[in-house]
N, C-alpha and C. Protein backbone atom coordinates (compact mmCIF):
# COMPACT_ATOMS: atom_id res chain seq x y z
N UNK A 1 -55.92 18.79 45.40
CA UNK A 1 -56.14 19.47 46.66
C UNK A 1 -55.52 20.85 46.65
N UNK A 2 -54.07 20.88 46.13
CA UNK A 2 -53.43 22.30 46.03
C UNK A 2 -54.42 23.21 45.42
N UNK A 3 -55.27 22.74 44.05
CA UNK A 3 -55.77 23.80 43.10
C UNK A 3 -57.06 23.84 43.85
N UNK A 4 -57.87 23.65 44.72
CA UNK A 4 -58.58 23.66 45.40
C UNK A 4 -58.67 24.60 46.76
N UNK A 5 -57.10 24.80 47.19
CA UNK A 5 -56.90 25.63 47.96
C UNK A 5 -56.65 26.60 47.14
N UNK A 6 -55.72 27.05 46.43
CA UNK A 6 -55.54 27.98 45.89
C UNK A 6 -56.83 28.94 45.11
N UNK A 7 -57.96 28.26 44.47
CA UNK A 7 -58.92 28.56 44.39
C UNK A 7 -59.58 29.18 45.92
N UNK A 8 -59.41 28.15 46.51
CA UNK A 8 -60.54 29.04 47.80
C UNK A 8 -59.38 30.58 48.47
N UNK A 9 -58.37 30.27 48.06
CA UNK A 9 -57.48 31.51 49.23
C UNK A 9 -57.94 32.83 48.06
N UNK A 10 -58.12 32.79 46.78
CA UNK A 10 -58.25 33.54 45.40
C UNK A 10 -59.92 34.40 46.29
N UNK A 11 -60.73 33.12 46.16
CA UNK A 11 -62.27 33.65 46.36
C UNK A 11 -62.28 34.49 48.11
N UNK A 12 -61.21 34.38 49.32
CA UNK A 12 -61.36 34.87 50.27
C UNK A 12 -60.43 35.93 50.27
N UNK A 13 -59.26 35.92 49.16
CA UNK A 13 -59.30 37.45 48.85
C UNK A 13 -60.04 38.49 48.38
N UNK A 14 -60.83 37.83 47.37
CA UNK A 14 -61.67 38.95 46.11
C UNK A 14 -62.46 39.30 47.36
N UNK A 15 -63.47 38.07 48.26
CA UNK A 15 -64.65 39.11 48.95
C UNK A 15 -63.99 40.01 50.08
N UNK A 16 -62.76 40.07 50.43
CA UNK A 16 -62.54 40.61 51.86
C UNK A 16 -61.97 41.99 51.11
N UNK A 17 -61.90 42.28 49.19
CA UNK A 17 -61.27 43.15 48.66
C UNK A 17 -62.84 43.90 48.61
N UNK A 18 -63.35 42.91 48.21
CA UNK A 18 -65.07 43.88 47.65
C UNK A 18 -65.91 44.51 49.25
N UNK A 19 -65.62 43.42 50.26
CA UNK A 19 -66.32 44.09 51.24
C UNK A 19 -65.48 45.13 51.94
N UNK A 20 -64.36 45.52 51.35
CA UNK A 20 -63.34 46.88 51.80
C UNK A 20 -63.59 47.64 51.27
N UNK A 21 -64.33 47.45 49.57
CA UNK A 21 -64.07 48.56 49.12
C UNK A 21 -62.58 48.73 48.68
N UNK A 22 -61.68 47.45 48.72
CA UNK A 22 -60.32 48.15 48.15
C UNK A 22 -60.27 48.53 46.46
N UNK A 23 -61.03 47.33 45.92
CA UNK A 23 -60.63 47.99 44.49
C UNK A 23 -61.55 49.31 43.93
N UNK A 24 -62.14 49.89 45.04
CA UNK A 24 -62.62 51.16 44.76
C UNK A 24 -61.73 52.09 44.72
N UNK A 25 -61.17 52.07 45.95
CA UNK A 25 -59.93 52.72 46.11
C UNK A 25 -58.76 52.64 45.69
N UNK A 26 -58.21 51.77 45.17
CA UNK A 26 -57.48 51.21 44.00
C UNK A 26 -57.52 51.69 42.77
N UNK A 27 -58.89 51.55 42.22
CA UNK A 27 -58.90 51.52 40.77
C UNK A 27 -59.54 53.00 40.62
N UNK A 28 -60.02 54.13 41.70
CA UNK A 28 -60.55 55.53 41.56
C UNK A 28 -62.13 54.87 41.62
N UNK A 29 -62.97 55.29 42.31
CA UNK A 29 -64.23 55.07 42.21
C UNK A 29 -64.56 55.84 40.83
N UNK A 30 -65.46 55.08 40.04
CA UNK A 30 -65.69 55.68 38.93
C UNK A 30 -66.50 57.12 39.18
N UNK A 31 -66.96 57.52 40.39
CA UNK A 31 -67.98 58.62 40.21
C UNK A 31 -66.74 60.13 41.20
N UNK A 32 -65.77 59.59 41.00
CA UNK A 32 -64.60 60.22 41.87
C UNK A 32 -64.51 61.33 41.07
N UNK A 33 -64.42 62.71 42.08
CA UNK A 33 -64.16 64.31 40.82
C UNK A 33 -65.04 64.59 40.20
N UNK A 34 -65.74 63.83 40.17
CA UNK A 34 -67.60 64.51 39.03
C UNK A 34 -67.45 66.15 40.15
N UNK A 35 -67.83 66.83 39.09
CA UNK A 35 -68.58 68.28 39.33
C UNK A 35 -69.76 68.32 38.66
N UNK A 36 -70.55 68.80 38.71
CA UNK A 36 -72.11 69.22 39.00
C UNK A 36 -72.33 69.59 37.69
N UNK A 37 -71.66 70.57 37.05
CA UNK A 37 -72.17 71.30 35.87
C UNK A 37 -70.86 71.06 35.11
N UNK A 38 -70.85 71.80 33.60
CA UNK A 38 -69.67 72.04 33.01
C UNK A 38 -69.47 73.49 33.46
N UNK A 39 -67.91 73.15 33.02
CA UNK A 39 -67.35 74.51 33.80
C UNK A 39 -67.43 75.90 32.49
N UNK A 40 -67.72 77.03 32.97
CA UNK A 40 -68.29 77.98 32.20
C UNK A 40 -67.33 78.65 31.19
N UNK A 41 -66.33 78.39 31.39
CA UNK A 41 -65.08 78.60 30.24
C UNK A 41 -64.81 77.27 29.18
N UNK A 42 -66.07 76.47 28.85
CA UNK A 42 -65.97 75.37 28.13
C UNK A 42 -67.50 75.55 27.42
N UNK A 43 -67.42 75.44 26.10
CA UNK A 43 -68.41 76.16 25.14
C UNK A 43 -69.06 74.80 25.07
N UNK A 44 -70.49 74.39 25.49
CA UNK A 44 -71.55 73.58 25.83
C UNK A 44 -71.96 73.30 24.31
N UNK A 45 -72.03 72.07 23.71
CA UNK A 45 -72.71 71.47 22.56
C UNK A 45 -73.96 71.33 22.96
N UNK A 46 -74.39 72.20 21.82
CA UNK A 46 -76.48 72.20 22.19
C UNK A 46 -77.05 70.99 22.02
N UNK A 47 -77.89 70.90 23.07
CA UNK A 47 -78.65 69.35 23.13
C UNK A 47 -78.12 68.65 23.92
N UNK A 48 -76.70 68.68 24.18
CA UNK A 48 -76.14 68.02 25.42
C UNK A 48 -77.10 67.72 26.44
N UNK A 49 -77.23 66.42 27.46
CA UNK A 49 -77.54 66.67 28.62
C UNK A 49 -76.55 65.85 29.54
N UNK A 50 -76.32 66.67 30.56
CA UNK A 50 -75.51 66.12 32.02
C UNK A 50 -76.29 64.11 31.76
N UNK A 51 -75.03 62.88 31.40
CA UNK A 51 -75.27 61.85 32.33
C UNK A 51 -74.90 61.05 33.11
N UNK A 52 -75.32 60.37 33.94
CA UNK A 52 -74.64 59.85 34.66
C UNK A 52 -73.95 58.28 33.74
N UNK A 53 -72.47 58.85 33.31
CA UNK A 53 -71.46 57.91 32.75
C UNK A 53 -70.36 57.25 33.27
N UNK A 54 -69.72 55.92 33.28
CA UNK A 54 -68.68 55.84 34.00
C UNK A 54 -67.57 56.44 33.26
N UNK A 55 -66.32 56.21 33.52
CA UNK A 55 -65.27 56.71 32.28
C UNK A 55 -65.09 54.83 32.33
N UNK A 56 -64.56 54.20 31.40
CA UNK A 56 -64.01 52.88 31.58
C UNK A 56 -63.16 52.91 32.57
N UNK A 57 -62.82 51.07 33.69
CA UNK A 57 -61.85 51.36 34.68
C UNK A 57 -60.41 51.61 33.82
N UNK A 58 -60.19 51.04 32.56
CA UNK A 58 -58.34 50.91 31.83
C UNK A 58 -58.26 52.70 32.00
N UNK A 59 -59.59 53.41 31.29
CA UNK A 59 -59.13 54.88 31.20
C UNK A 59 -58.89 55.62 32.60
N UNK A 60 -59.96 55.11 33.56
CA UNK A 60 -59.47 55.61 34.87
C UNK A 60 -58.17 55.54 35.29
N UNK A 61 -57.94 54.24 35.44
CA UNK A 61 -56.68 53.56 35.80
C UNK A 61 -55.37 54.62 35.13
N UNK A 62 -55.54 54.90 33.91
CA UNK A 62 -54.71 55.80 33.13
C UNK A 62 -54.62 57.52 33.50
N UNK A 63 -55.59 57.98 33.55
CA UNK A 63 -55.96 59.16 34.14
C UNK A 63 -56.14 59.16 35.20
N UNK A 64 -55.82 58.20 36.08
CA UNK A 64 -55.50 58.70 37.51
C UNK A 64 -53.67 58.71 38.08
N UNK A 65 -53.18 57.75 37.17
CA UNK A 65 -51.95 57.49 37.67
C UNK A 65 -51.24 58.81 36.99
N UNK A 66 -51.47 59.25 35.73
CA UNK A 66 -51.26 60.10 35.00
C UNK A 66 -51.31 61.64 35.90
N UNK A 67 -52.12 62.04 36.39
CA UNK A 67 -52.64 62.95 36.82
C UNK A 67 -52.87 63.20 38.95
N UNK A 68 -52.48 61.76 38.85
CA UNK A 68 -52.33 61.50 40.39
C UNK A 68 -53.44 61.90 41.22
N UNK A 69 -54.51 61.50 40.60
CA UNK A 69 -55.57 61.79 40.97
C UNK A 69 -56.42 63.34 40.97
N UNK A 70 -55.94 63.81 40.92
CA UNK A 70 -55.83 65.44 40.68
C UNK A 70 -57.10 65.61 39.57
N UNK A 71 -57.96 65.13 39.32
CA UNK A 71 -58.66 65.50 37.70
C UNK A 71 -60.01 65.29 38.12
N UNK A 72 -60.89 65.95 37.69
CA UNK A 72 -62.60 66.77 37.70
C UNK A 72 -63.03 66.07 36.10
N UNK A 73 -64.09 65.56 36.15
CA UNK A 73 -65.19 65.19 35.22
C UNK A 73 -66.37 64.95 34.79
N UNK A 74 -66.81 65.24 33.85
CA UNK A 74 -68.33 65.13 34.21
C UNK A 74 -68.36 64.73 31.97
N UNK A 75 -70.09 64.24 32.66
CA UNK A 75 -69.88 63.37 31.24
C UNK A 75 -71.46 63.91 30.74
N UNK A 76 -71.56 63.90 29.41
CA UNK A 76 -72.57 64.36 28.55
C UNK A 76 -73.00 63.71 27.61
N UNK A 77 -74.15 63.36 27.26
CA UNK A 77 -75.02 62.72 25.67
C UNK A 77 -75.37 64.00 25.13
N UNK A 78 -75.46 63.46 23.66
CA UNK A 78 -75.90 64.63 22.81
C UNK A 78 -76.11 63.85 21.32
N UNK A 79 -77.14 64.39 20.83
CA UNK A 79 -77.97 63.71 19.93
C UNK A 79 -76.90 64.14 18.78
N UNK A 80 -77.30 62.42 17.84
CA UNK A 80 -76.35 63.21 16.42
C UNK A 80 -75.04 62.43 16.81
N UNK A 81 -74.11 62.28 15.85
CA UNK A 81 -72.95 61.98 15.82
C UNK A 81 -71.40 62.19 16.32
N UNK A 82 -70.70 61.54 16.42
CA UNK A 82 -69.60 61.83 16.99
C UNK A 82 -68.50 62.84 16.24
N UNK A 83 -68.96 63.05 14.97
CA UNK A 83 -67.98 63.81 14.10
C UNK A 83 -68.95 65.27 14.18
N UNK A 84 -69.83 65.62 14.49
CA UNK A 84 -70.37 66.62 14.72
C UNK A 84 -70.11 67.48 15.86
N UNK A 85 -69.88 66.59 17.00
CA UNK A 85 -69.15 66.69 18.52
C UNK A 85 -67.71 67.51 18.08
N UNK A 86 -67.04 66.40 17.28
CA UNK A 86 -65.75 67.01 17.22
C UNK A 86 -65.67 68.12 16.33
N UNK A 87 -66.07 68.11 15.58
CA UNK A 87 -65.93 69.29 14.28
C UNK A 87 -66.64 70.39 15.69
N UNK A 88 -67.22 70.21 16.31
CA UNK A 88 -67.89 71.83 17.26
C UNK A 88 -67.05 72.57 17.97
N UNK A 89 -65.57 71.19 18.61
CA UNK A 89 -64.72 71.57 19.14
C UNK A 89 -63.46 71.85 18.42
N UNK A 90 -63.44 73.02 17.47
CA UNK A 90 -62.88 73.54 16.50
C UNK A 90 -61.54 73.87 16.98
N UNK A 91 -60.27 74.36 16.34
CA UNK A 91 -59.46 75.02 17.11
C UNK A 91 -60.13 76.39 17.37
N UNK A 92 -60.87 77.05 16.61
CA UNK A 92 -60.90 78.55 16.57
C UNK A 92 -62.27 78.32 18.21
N UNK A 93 -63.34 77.81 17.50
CA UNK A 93 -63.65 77.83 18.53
C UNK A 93 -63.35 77.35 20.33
N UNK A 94 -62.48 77.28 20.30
CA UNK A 94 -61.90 76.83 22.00
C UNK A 94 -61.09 78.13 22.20
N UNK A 95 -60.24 78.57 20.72
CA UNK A 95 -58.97 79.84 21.15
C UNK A 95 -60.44 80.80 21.45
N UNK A 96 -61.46 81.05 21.31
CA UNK A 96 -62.59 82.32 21.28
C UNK A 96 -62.73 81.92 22.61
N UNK A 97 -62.81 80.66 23.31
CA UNK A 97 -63.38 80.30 24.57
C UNK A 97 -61.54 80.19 25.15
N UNK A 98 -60.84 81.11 25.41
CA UNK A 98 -59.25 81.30 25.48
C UNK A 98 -58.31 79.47 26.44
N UNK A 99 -59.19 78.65 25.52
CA UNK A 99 -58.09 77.41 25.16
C UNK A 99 -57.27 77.19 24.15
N UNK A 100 -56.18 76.89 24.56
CA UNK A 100 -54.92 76.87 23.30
C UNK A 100 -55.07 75.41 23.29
N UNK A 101 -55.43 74.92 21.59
CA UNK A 101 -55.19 73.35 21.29
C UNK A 101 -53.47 72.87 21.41
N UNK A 102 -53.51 71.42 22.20
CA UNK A 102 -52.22 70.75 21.89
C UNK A 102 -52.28 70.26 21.48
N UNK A 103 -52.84 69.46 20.79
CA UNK A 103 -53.13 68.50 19.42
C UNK A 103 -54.23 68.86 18.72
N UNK A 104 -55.17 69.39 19.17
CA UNK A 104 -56.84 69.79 18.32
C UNK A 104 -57.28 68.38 18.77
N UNK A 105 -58.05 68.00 18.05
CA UNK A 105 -58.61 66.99 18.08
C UNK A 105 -58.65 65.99 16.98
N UNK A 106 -58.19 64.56 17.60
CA UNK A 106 -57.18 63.52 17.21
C UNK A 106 -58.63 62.34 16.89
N UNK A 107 -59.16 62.16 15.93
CA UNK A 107 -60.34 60.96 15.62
C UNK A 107 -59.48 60.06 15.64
N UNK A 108 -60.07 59.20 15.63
CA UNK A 108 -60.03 57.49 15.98
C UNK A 108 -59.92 56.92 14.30
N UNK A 109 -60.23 57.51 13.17
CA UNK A 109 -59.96 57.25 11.92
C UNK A 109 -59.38 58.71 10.83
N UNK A 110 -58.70 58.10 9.76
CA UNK A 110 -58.43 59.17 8.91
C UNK A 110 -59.31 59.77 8.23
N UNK A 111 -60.46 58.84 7.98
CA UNK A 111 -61.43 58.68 7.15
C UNK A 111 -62.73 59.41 7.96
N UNK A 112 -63.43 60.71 7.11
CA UNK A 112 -64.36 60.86 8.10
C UNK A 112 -66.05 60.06 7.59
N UNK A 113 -66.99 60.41 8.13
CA UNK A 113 -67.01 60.46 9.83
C UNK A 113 -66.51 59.52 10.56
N UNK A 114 -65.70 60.14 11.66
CA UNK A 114 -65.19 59.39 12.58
C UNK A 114 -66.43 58.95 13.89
N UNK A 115 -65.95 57.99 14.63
CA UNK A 115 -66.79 57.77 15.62
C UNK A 115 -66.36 57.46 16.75
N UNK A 116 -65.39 58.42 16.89
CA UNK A 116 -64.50 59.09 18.16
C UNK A 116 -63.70 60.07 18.06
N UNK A 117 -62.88 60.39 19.16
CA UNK A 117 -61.84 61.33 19.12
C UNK A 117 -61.39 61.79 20.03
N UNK A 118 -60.28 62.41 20.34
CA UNK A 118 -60.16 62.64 21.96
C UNK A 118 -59.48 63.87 21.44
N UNK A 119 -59.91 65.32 21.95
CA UNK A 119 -59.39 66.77 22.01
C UNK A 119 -58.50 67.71 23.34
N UNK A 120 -57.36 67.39 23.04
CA UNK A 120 -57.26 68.29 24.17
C UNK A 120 -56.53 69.70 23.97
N UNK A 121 -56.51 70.38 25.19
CA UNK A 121 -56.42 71.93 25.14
C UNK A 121 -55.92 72.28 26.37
N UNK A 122 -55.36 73.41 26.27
CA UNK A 122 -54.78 74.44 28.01
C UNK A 122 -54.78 75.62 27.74
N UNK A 123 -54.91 76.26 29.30
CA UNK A 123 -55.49 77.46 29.55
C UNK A 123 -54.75 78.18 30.66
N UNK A 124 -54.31 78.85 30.48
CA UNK A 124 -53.24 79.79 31.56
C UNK A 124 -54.24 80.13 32.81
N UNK A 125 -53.91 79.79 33.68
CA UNK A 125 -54.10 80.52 35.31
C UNK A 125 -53.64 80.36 36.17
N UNK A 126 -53.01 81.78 36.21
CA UNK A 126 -52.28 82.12 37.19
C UNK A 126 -50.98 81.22 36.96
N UNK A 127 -50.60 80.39 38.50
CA UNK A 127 -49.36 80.13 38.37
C UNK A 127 -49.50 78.66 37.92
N UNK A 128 -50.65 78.07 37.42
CA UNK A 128 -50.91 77.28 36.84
C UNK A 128 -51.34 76.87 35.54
N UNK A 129 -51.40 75.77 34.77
CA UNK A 129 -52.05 76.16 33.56
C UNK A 129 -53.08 75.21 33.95
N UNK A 130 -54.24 74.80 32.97
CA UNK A 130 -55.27 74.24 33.33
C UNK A 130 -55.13 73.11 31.90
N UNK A 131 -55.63 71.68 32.10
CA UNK A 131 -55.34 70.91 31.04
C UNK A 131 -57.01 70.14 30.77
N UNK A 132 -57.01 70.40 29.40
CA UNK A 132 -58.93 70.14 29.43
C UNK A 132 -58.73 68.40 28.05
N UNK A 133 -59.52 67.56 28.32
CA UNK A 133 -59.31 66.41 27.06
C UNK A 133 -60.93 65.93 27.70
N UNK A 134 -61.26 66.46 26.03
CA UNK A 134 -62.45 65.62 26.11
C UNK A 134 -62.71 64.52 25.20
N UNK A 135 -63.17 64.07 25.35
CA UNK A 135 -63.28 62.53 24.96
C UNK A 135 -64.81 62.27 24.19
N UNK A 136 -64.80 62.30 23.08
CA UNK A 136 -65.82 61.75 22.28
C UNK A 136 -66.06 60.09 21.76
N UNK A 137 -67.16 59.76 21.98
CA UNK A 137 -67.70 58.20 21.54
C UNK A 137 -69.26 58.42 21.39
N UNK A 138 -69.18 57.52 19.84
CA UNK A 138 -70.22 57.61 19.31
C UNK A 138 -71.04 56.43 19.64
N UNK A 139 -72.17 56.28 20.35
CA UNK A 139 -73.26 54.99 20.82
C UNK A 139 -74.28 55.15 18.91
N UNK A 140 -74.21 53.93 18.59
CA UNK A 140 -74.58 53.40 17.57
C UNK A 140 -76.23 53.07 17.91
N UNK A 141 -75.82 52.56 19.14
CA UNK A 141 -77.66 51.58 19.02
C UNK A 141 -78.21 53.00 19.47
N UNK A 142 -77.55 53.71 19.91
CA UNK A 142 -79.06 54.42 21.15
C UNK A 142 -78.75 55.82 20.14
N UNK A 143 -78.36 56.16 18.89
CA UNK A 143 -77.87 56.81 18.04
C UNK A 143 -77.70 58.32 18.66
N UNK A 144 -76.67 58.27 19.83
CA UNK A 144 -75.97 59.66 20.44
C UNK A 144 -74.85 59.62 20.21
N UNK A 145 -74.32 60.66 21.09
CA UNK A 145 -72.66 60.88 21.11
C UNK A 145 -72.38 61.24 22.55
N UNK A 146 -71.79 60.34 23.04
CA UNK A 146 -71.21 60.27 24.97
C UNK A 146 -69.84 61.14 24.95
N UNK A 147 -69.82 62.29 25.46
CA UNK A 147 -68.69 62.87 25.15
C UNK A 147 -68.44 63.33 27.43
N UNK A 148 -67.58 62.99 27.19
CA UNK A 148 -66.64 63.23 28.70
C UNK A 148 -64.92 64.00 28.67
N UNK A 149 -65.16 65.22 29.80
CA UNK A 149 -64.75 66.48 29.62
C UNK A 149 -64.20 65.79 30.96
N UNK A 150 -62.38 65.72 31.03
CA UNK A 150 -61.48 65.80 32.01
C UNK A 150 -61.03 66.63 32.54
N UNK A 151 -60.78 67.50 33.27
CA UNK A 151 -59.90 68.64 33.76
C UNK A 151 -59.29 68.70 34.67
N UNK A 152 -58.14 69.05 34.49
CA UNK A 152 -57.10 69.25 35.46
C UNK A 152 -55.78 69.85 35.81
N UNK A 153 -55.35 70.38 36.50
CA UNK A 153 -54.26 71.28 36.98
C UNK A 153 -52.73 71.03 36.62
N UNK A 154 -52.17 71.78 36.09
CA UNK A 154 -50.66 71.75 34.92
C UNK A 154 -49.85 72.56 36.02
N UNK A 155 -49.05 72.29 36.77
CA UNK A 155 -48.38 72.96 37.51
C UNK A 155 -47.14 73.23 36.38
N UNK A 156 -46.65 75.02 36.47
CA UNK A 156 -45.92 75.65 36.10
C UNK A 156 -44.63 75.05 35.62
N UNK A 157 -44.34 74.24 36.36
CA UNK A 157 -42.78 73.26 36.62
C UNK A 157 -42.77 72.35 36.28
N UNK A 158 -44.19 71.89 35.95
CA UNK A 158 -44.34 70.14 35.05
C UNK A 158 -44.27 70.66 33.52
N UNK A 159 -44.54 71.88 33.49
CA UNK A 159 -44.94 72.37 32.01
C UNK A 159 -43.53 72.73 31.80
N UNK A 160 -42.60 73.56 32.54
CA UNK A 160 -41.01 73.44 32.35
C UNK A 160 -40.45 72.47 31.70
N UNK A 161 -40.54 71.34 32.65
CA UNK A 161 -39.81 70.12 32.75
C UNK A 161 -40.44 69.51 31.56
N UNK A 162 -41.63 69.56 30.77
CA UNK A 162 -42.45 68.78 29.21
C UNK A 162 -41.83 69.93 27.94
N UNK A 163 -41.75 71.82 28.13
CA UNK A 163 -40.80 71.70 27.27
C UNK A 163 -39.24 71.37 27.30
N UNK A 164 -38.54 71.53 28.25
CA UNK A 164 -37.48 71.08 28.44
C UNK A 164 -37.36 70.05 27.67
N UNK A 165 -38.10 68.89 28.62
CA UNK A 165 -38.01 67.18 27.46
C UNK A 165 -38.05 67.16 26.00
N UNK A 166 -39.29 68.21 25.58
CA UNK A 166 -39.47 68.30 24.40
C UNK A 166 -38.44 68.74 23.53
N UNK A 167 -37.60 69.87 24.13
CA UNK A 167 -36.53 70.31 23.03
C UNK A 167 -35.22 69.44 23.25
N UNK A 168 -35.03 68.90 24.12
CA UNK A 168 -34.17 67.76 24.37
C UNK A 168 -34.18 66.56 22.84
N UNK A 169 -35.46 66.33 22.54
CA UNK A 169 -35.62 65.31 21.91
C UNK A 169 -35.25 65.76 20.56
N UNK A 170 -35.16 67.02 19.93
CA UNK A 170 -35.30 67.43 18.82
C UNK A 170 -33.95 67.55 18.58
């Protein structure tokens, strides 16, 4: 009888969560911060087209708590492979498009071709810096490359306080 209740109190939480809408709001609606286009200081891989992608909820979940919600995205297919994606997002080419790499871009293997990678980069403005990670994955069956472009705002004093930490550690 206990596991019977406990089962039913389980099922009259989940629907009174789904008909709220709480774990939307909870977990970031996946279509939360989409912008329309890519932003014009970010050098467009030809063939790309705008789609409608989720990000996964674990990565949301991560990039929202991370970023406190604060972050713009929009997501792209593009024919061809995932190591083609990344090799486009060069260091030289991002410093020409005036992004400074913080890691370049990090594949998912040592071994190429890779069939992922996640790149990120920043960009001075003003009293802010700007923090860009795009995210490459290679779709096998439908033989593209899903690549999703994060962006978001580096306040002056968080960037203090990360080198600070940083030379702390050394």
């Amino acid at each position: 009888m206990k596991s019977k209740m406990a089962v039913l109190m389980c099922l009259i939480a989940l629907l009174m969560c789904q008909s709220c809408r709480m774990l939307d709001v909870l977990a970031g609606n996946q279509k939360a911060g989409t912008v329309d286009r890519l932003w014009s200081d970010v050098p467009p891989v030809q063939g790309a087209e705008k789609a409608d992608l989720a990000i996964p909820l674990a990565a949301r979940l991560i990039v929202r708590t991370l970023m406190q919600g604060k972050v713009n995205f929009i997501a792209f297919t593009a024919p061809g492979h995932a190591q083609e994606v990344q090799d486009f997002y060069s260091d030289e080419r991002m410093k020409a498009a005036g992004w400074t790499p913080t890691n370049g871009c990090v594949a998912d293997t040592d071994t190429k071709p890779s069939q992922g990678a996640v790149c990120t980069f920043i960009r001075p403005n003003d009293e802010n810096q700007n923090g860009l990670i795009i995210v490459i994955a290679e779709d096998a069956e439908k033989k593209q490359t899903q690549i999703f472009y994060l962006r978001f705002d580096v306040a002056s004093d968080e960037i203090k306080k990360g080198k600070a930490a940083g030379s702390e550690q050394r």
